[in-house]
N, C-alpha and C. Protein backbone atom coordinates (compact mmCIF):
# COMPACT_ATOMS: atom_id res chain seq x y z
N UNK A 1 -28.82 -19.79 23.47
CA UNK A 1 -28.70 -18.36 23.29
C UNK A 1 -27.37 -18.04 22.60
N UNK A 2 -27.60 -17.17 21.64
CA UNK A 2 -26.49 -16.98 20.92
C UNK A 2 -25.30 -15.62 21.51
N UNK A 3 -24.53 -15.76 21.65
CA UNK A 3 -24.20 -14.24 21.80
C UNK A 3 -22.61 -13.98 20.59
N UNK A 4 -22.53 -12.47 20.92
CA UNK A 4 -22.02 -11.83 19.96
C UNK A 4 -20.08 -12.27 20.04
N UNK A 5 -19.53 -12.30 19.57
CA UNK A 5 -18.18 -12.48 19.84
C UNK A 5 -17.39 -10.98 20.08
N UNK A 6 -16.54 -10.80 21.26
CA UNK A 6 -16.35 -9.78 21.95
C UNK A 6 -14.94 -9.34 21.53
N UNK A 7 -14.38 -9.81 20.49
CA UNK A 7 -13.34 -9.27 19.92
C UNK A 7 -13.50 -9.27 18.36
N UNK A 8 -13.41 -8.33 17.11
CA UNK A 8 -12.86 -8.31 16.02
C UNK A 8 -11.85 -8.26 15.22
N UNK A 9 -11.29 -8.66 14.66
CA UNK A 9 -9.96 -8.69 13.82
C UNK A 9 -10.01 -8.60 12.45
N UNK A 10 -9.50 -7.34 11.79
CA UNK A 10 -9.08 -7.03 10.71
C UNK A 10 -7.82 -6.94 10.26
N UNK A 11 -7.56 -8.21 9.48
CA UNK A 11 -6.01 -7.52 8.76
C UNK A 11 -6.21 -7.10 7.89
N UNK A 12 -4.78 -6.51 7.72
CA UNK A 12 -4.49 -5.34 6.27
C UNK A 12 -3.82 -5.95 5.37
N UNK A 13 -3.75 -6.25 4.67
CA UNK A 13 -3.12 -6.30 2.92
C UNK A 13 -1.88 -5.20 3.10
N UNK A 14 -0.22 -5.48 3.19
CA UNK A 14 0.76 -4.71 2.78
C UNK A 14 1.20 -3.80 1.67
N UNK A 15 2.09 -4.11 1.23
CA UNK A 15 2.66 -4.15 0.11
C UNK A 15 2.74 -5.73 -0.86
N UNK A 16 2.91 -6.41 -0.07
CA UNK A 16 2.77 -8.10 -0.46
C UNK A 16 1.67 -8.36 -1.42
N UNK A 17 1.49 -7.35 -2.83
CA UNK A 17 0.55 -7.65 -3.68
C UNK A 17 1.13 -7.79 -4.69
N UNK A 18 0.09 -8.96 -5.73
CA UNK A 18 0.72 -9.21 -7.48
C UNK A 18 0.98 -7.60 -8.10
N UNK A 19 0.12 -6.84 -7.87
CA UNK A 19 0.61 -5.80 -8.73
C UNK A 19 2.03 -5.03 -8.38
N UNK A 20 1.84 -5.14 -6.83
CA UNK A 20 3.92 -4.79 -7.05
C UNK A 20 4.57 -5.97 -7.35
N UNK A 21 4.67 -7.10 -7.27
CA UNK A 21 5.31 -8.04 -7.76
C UNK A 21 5.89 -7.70 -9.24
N UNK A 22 4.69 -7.20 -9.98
CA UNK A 22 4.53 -7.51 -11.89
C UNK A 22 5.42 -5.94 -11.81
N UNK A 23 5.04 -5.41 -11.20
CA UNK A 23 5.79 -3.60 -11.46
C UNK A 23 7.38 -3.77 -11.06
N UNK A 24 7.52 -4.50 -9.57
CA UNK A 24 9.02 -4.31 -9.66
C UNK A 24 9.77 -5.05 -10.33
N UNK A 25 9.02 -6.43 -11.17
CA UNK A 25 9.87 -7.13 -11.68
C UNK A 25 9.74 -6.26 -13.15
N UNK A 26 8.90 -5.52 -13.75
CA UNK A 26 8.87 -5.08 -15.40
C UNK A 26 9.61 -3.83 -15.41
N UNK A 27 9.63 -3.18 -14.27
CA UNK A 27 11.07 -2.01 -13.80
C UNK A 27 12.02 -2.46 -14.23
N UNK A 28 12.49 -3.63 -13.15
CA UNK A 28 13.77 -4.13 -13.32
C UNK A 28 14.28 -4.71 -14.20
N UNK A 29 13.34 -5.03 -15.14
CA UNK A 29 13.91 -5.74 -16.53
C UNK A 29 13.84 -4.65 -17.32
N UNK A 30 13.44 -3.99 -17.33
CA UNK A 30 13.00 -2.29 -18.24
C UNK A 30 14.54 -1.51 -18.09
N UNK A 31 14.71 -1.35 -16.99
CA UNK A 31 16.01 -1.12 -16.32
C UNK A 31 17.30 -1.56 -16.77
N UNK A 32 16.99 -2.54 -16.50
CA UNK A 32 17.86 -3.63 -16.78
C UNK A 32 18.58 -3.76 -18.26
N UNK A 33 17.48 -3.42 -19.03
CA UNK A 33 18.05 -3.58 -20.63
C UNK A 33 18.41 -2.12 -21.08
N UNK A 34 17.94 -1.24 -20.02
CA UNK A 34 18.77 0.56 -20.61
C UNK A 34 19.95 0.86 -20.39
N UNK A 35 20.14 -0.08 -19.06
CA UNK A 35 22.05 -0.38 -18.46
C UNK A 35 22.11 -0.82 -19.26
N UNK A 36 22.37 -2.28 -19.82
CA UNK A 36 22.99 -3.17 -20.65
C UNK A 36 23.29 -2.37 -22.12
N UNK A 37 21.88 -1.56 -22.19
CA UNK A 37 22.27 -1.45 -23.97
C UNK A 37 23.10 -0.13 -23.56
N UNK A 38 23.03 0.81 -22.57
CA UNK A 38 24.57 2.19 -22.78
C UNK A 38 25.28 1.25 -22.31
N UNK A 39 25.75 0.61 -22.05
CA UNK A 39 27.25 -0.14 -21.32
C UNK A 39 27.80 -0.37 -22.88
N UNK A 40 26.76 -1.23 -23.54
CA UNK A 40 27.26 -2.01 -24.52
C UNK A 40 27.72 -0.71 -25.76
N UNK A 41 27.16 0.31 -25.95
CA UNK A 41 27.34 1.17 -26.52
C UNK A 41 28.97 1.86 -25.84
N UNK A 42 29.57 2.25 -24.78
CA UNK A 42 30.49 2.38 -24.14
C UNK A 42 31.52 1.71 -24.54
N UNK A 43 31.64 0.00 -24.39
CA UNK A 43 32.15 -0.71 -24.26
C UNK A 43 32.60 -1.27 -26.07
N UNK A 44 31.49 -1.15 -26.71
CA UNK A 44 31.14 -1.64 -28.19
C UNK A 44 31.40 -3.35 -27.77
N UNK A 45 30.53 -3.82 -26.93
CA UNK A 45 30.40 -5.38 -26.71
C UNK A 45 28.93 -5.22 -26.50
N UNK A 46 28.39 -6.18 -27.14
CA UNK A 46 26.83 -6.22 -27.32
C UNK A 46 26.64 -7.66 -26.21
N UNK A 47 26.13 -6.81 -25.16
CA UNK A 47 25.84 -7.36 -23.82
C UNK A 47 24.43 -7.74 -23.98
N UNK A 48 23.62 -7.10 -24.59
CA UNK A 48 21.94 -7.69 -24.56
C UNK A 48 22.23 -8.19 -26.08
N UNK A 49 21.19 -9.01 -25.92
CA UNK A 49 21.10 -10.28 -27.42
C UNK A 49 20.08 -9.96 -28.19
N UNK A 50 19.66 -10.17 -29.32
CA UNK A 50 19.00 -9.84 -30.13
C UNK A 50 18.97 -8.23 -30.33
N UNK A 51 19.61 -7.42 -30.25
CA UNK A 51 20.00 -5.69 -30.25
C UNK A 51 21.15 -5.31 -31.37
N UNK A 52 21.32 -4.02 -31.48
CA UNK A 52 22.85 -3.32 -31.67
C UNK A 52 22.59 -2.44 -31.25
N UNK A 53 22.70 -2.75 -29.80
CA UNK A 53 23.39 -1.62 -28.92
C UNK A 53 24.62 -1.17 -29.02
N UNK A 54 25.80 -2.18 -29.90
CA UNK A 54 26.96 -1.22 -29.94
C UNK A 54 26.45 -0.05 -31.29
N UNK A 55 25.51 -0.03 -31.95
CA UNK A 55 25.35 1.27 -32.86
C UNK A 55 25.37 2.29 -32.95
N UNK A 56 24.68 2.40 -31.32
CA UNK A 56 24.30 3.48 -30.59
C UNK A 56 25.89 4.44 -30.13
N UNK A 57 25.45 5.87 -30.07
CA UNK A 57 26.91 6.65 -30.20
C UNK A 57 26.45 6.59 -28.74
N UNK A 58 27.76 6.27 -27.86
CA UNK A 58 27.77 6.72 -26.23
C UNK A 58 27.56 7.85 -25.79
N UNK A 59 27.57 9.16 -26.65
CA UNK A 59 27.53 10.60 -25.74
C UNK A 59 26.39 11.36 -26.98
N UNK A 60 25.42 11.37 -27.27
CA UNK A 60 24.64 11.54 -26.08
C UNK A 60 23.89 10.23 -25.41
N UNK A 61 23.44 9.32 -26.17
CA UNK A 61 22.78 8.03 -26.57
C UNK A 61 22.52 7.31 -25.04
N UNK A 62 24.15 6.64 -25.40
CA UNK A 62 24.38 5.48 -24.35
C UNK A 62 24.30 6.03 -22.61
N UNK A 63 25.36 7.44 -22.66
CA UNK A 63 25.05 7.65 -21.46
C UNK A 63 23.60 7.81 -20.60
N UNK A 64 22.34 8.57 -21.40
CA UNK A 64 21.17 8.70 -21.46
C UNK A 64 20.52 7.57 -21.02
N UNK A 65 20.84 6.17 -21.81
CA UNK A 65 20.68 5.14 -21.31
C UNK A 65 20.65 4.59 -20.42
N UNK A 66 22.01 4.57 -19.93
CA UNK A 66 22.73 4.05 -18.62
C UNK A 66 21.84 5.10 -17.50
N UNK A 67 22.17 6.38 -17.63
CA UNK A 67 21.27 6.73 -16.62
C UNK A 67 20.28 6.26 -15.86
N UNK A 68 19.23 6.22 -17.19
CA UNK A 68 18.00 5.37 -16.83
C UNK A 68 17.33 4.09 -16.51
N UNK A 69 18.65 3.68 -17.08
CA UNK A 69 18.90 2.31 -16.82
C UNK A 69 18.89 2.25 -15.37
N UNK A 70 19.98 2.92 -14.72
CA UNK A 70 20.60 2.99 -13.45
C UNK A 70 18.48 3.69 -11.81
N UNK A 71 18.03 4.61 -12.89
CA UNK A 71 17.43 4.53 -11.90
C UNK A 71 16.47 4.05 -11.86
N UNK A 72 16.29 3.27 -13.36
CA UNK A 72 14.87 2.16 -12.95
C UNK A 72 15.21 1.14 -12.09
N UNK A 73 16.14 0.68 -11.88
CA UNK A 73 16.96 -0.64 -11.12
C UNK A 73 16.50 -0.03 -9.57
N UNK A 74 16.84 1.17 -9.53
CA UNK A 74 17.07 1.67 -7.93
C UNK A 74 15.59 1.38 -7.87
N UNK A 75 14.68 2.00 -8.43
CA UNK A 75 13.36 2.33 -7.67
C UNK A 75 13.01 0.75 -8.07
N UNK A 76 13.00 -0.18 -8.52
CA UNK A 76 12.67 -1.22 -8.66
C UNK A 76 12.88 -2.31 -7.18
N UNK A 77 14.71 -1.51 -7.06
CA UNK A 77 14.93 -2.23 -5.62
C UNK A 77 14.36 -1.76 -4.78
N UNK A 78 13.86 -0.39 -4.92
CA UNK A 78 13.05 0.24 -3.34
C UNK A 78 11.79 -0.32 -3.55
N UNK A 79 11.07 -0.48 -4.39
CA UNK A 79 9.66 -1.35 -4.65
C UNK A 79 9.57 -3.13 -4.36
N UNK A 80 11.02 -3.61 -4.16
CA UNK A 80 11.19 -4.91 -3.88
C UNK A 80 11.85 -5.02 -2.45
N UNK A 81 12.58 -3.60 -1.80
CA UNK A 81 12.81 -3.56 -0.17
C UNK A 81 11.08 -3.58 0.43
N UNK A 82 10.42 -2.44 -0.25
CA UNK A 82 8.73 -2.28 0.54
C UNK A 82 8.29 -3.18 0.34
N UNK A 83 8.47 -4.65 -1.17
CA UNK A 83 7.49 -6.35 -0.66
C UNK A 83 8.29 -6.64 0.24
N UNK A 84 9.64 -6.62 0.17
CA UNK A 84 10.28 -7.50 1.24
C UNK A 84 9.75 -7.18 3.21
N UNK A 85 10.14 -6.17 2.94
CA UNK A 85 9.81 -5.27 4.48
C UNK A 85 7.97 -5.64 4.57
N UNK A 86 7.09 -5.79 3.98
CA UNK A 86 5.77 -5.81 4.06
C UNK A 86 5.42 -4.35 4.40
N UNK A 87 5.78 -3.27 3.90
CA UNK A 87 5.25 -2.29 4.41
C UNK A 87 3.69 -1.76 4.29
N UNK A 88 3.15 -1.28 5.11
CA UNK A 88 1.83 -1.12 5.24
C UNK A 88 0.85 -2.70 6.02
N UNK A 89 1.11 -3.38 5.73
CA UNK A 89 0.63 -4.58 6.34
C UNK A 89 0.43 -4.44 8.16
N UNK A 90 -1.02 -4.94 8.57
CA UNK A 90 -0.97 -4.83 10.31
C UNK A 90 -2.77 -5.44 10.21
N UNK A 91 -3.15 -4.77 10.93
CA UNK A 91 -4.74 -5.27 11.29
C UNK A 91 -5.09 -4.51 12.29
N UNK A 92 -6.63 -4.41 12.20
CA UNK A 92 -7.26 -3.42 13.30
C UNK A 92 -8.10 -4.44 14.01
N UNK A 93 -7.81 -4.29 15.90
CA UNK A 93 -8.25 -5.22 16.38
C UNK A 93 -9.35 -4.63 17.09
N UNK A 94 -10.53 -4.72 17.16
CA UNK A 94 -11.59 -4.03 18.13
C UNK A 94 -12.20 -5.36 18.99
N UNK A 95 -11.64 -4.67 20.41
CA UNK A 95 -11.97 -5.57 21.45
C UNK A 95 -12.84 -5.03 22.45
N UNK A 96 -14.48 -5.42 22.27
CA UNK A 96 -15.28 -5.20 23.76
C UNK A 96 -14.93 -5.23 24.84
N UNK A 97 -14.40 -6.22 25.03
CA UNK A 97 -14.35 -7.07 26.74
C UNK A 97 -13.45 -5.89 27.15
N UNK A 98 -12.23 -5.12 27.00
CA UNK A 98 -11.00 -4.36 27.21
C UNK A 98 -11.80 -2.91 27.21
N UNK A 99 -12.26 -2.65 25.91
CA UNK A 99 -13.66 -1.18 25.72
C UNK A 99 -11.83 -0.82 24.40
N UNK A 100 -11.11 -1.56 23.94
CA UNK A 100 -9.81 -0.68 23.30
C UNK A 100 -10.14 -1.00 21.76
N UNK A 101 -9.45 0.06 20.96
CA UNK A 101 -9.11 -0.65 19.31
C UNK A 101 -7.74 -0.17 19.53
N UNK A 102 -7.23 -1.29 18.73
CA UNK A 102 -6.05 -1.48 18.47
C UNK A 102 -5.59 -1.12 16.79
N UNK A 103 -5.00 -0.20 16.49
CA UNK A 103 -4.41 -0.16 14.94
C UNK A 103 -3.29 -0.31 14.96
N UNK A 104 -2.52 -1.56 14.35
CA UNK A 104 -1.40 -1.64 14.17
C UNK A 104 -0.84 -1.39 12.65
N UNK A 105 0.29 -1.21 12.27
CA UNK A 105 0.93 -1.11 11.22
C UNK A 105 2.22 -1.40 11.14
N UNK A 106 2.85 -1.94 9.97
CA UNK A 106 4.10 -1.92 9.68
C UNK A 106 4.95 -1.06 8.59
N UNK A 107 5.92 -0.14 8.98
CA UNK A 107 7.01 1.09 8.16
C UNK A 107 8.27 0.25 7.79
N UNK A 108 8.65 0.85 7.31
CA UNK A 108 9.77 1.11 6.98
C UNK A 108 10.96 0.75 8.41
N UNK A 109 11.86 0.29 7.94
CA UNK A 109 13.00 -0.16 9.00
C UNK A 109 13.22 0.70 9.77
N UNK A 110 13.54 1.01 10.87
CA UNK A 110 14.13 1.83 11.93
C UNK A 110 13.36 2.24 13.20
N UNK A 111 13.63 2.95 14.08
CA UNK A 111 12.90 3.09 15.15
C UNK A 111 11.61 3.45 15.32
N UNK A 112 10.86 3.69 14.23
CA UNK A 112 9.81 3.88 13.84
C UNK A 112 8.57 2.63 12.64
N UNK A 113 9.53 1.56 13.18
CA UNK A 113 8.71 0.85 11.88
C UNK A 113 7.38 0.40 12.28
N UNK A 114 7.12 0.15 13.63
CA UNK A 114 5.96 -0.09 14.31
C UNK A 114 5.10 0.71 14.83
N UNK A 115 4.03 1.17 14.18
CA UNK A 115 3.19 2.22 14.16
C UNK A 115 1.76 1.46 14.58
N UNK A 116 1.40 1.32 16.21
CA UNK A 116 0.59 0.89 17.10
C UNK A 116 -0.13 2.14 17.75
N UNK A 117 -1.33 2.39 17.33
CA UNK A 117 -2.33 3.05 17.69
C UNK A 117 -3.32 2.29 18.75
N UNK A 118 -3.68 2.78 19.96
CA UNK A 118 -4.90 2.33 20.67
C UNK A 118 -5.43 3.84 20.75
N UNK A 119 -7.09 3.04 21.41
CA UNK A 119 -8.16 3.95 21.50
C UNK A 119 -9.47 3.55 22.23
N UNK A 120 -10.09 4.15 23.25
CA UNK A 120 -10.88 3.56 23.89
C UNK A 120 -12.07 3.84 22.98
N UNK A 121 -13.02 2.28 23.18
CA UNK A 121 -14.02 2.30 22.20
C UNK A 121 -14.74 3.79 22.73
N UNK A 122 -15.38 3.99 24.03
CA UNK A 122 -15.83 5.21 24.44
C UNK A 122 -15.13 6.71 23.82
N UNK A 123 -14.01 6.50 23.37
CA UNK A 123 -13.63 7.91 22.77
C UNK A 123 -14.16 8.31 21.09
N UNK A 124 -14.93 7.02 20.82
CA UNK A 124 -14.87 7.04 18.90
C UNK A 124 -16.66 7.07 19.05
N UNK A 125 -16.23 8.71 17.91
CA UNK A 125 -17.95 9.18 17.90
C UNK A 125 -18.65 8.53 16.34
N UNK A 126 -18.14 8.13 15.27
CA UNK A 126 -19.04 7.10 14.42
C UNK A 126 -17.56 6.85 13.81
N UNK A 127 -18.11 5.77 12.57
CA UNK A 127 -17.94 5.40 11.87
C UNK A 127 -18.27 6.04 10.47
N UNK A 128 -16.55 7.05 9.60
CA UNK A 128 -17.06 7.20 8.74
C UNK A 128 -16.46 6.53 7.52
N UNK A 129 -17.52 6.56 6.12
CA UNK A 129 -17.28 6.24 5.12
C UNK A 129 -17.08 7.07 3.81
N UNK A 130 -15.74 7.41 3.69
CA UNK A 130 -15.55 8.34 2.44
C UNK A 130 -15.23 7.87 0.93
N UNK A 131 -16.29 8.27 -0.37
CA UNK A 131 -16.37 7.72 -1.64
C UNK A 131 -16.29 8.62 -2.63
N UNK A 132 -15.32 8.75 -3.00
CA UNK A 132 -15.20 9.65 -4.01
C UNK A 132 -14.68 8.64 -5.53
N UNK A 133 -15.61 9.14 -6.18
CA UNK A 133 -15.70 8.25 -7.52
C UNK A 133 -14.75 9.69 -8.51
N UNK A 134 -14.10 8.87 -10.04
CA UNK A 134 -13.74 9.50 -10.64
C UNK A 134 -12.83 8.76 -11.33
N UNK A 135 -11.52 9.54 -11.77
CA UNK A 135 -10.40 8.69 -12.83
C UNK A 135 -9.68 7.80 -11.51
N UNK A 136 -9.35 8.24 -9.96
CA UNK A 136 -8.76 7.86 -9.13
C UNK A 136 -9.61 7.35 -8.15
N UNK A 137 -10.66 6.80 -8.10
CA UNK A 137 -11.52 6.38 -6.90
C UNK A 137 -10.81 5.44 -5.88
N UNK A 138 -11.68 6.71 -4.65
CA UNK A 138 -10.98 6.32 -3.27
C UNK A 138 -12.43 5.51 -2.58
N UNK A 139 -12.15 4.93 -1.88
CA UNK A 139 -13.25 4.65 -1.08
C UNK A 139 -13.19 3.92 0.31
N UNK A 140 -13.30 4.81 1.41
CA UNK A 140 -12.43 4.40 2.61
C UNK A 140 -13.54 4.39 3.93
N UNK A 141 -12.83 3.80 4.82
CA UNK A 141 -13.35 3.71 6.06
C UNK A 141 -12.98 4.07 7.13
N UNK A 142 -13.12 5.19 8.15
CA UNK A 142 -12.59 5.99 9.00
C UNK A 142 -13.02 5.88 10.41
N UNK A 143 -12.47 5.75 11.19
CA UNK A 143 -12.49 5.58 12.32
C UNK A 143 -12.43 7.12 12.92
N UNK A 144 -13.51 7.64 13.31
CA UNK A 144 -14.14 8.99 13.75
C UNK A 144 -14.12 9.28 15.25
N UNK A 145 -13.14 10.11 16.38
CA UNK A 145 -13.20 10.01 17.15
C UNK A 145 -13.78 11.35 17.96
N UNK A 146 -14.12 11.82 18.76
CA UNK A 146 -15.07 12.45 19.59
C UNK A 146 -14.24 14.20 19.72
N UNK A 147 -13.11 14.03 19.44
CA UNK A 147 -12.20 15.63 19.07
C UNK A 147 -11.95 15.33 17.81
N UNK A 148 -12.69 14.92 16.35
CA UNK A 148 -12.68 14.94 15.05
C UNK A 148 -11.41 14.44 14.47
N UNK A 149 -10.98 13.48 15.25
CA UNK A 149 -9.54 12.96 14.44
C UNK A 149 -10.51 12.03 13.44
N UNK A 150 -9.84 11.50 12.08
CA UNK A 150 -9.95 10.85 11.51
C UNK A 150 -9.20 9.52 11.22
N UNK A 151 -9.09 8.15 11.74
CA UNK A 151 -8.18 6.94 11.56
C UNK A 151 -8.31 6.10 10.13
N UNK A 152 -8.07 6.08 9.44
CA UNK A 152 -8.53 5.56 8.22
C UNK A 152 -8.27 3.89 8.80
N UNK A 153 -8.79 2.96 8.10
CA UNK A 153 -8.75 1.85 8.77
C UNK A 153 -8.55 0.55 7.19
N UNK A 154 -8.93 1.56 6.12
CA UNK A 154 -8.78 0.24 5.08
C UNK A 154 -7.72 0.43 4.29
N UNK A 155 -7.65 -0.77 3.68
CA UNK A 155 -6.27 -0.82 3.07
C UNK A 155 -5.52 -0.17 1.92
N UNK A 156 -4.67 0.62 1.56
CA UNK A 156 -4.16 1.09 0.70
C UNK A 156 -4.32 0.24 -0.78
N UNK A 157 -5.22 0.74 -1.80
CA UNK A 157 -4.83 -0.13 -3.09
C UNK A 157 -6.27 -0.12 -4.02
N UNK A 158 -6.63 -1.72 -4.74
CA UNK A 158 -7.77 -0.68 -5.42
C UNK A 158 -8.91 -0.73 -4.31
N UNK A 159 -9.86 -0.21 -5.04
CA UNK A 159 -11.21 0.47 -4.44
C UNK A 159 -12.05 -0.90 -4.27
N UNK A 160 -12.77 -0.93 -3.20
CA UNK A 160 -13.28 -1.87 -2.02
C UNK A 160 -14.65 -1.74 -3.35
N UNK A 161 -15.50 -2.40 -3.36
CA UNK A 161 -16.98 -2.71 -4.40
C UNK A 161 -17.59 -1.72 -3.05
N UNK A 162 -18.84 -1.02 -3.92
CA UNK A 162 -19.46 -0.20 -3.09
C UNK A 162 -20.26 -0.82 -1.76
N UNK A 163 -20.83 -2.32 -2.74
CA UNK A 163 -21.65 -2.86 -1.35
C UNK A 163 -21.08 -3.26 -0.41
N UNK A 164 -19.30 -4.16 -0.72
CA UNK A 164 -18.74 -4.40 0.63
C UNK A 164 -18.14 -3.74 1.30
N UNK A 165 -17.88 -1.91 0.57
CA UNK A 165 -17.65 -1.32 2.04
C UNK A 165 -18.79 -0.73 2.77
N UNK A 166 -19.93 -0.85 2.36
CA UNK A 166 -21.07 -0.49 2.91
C UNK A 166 -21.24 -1.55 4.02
N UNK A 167 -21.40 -2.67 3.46
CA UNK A 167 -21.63 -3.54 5.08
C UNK A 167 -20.17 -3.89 5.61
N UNK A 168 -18.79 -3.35 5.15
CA UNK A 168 -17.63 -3.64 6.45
C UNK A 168 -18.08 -2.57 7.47
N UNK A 169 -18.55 -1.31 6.73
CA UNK A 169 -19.09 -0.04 7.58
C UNK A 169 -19.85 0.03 8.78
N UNK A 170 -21.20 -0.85 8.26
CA UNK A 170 -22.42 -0.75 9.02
C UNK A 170 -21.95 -2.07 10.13
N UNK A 171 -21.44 -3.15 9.41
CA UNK A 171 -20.94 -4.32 10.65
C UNK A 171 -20.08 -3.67 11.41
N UNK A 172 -19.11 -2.53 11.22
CA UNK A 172 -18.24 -2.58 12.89
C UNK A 172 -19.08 -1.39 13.49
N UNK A 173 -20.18 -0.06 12.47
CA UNK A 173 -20.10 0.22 13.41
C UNK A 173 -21.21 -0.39 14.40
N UNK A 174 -21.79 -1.29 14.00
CA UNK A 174 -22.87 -1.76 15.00
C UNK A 174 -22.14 -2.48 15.85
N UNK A 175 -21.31 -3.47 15.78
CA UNK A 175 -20.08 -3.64 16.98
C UNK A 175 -19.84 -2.94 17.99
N UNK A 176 -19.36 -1.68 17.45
CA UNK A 176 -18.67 -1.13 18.24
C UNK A 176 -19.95 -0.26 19.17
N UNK A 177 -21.42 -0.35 18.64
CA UNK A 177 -22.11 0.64 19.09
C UNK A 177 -22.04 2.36 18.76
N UNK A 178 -21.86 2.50 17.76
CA UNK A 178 -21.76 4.08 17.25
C UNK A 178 -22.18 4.12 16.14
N UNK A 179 -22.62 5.47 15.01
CA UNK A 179 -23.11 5.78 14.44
C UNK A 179 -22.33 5.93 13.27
N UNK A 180 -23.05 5.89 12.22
CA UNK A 180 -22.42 5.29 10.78
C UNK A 180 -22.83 6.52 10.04
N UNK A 181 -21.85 7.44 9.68
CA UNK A 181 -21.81 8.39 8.66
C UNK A 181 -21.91 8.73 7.74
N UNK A 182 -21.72 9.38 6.62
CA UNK A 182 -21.30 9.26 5.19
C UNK A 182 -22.03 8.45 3.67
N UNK A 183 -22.67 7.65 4.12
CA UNK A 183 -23.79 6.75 3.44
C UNK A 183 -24.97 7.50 3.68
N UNK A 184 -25.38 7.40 1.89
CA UNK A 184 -26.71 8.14 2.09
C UNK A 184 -27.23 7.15 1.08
């Protein structure tokens, strides 16, 4: 006799993806060469190679540069603190045997970086699935509870193929025993 396994586990996908990898590193080199070329304009020492950045007049030019230089670097480092930190990364644990789901998550540093949700399976009235197609398609999976909160449960990034969020949908909510929404 076969029986069902009485716990599920879903992890989440963070920030820990190639596409921030390729973004904070093409920032930071993007960055990187708008400092170098106003410095070098400032300075009249041609700091980046293959350029004449000293050609460039420093006011309005170089400073303009440097600016931008200066805040592609920053947001590049805040896009390389969120891989470092793993932000968004956790897993949703749905456990029979207990009757609990567990949503965990990981923030941002400080007294708040651990963002741990429970929920008794008895409090969650279906399972919904929201798809909105277009230039930005979303396509998500919601954890529906019995006073209309909504838990979103999938991962931030691109869009899930229609059929596999259709059966991640229909597999937990038959797990969990509740009713599956939103699919028509």
């Amino acid at each position: 006799m076969y029986t069902m396994p009485q716990i599920k586990i879903d992890k989440i996908l963070g920030s820990r993806r190639i596409s921030n990898y390729c973004w904070a590193t093409i920032i930071f080199l993007g960055g990187l060469s708008f400092f170098l070329a106003g410095l070098s304009s400032y300075f009249k020492i041609e700091l980046l190679p293959f350029t004449k950045s000293t050609d460039l007049l420093f006011l309005p030019q170089g400073i303009i540069m440097t600016f931008y230089g200066t805040t592609a670097i920053l947001i590049s480092l805040f896009l390389w603190l969120t891989i470092i930190w793993n932000v968004g990364s956790g897993y949703n644990e749905f456990n029979r045997d207990l009757g609990l789901i567990t949503i965990f998550r990981l923030g941002f540093p400080g007294k708040n970086r651990i963002l741990q949700l429970k929920y008794q399976i008895n409090e969650i009235y279906s399972i919904k699935v929201s798809i909105q197609e277009g230039l930005t398609p979303k396509r998500e999976i919601y954890l529906k509870t019995k006073d209309k909160r909504e838990i979103p449960l999938t991962q931030v990034g691109q869009p899930i193929l229609l059929s596999e969020i259709e059966e991640q949908a229909a597999s937990l909510a038959k797990f969990l025993g509740v009713v599956l929404e939103g699919i028509n």
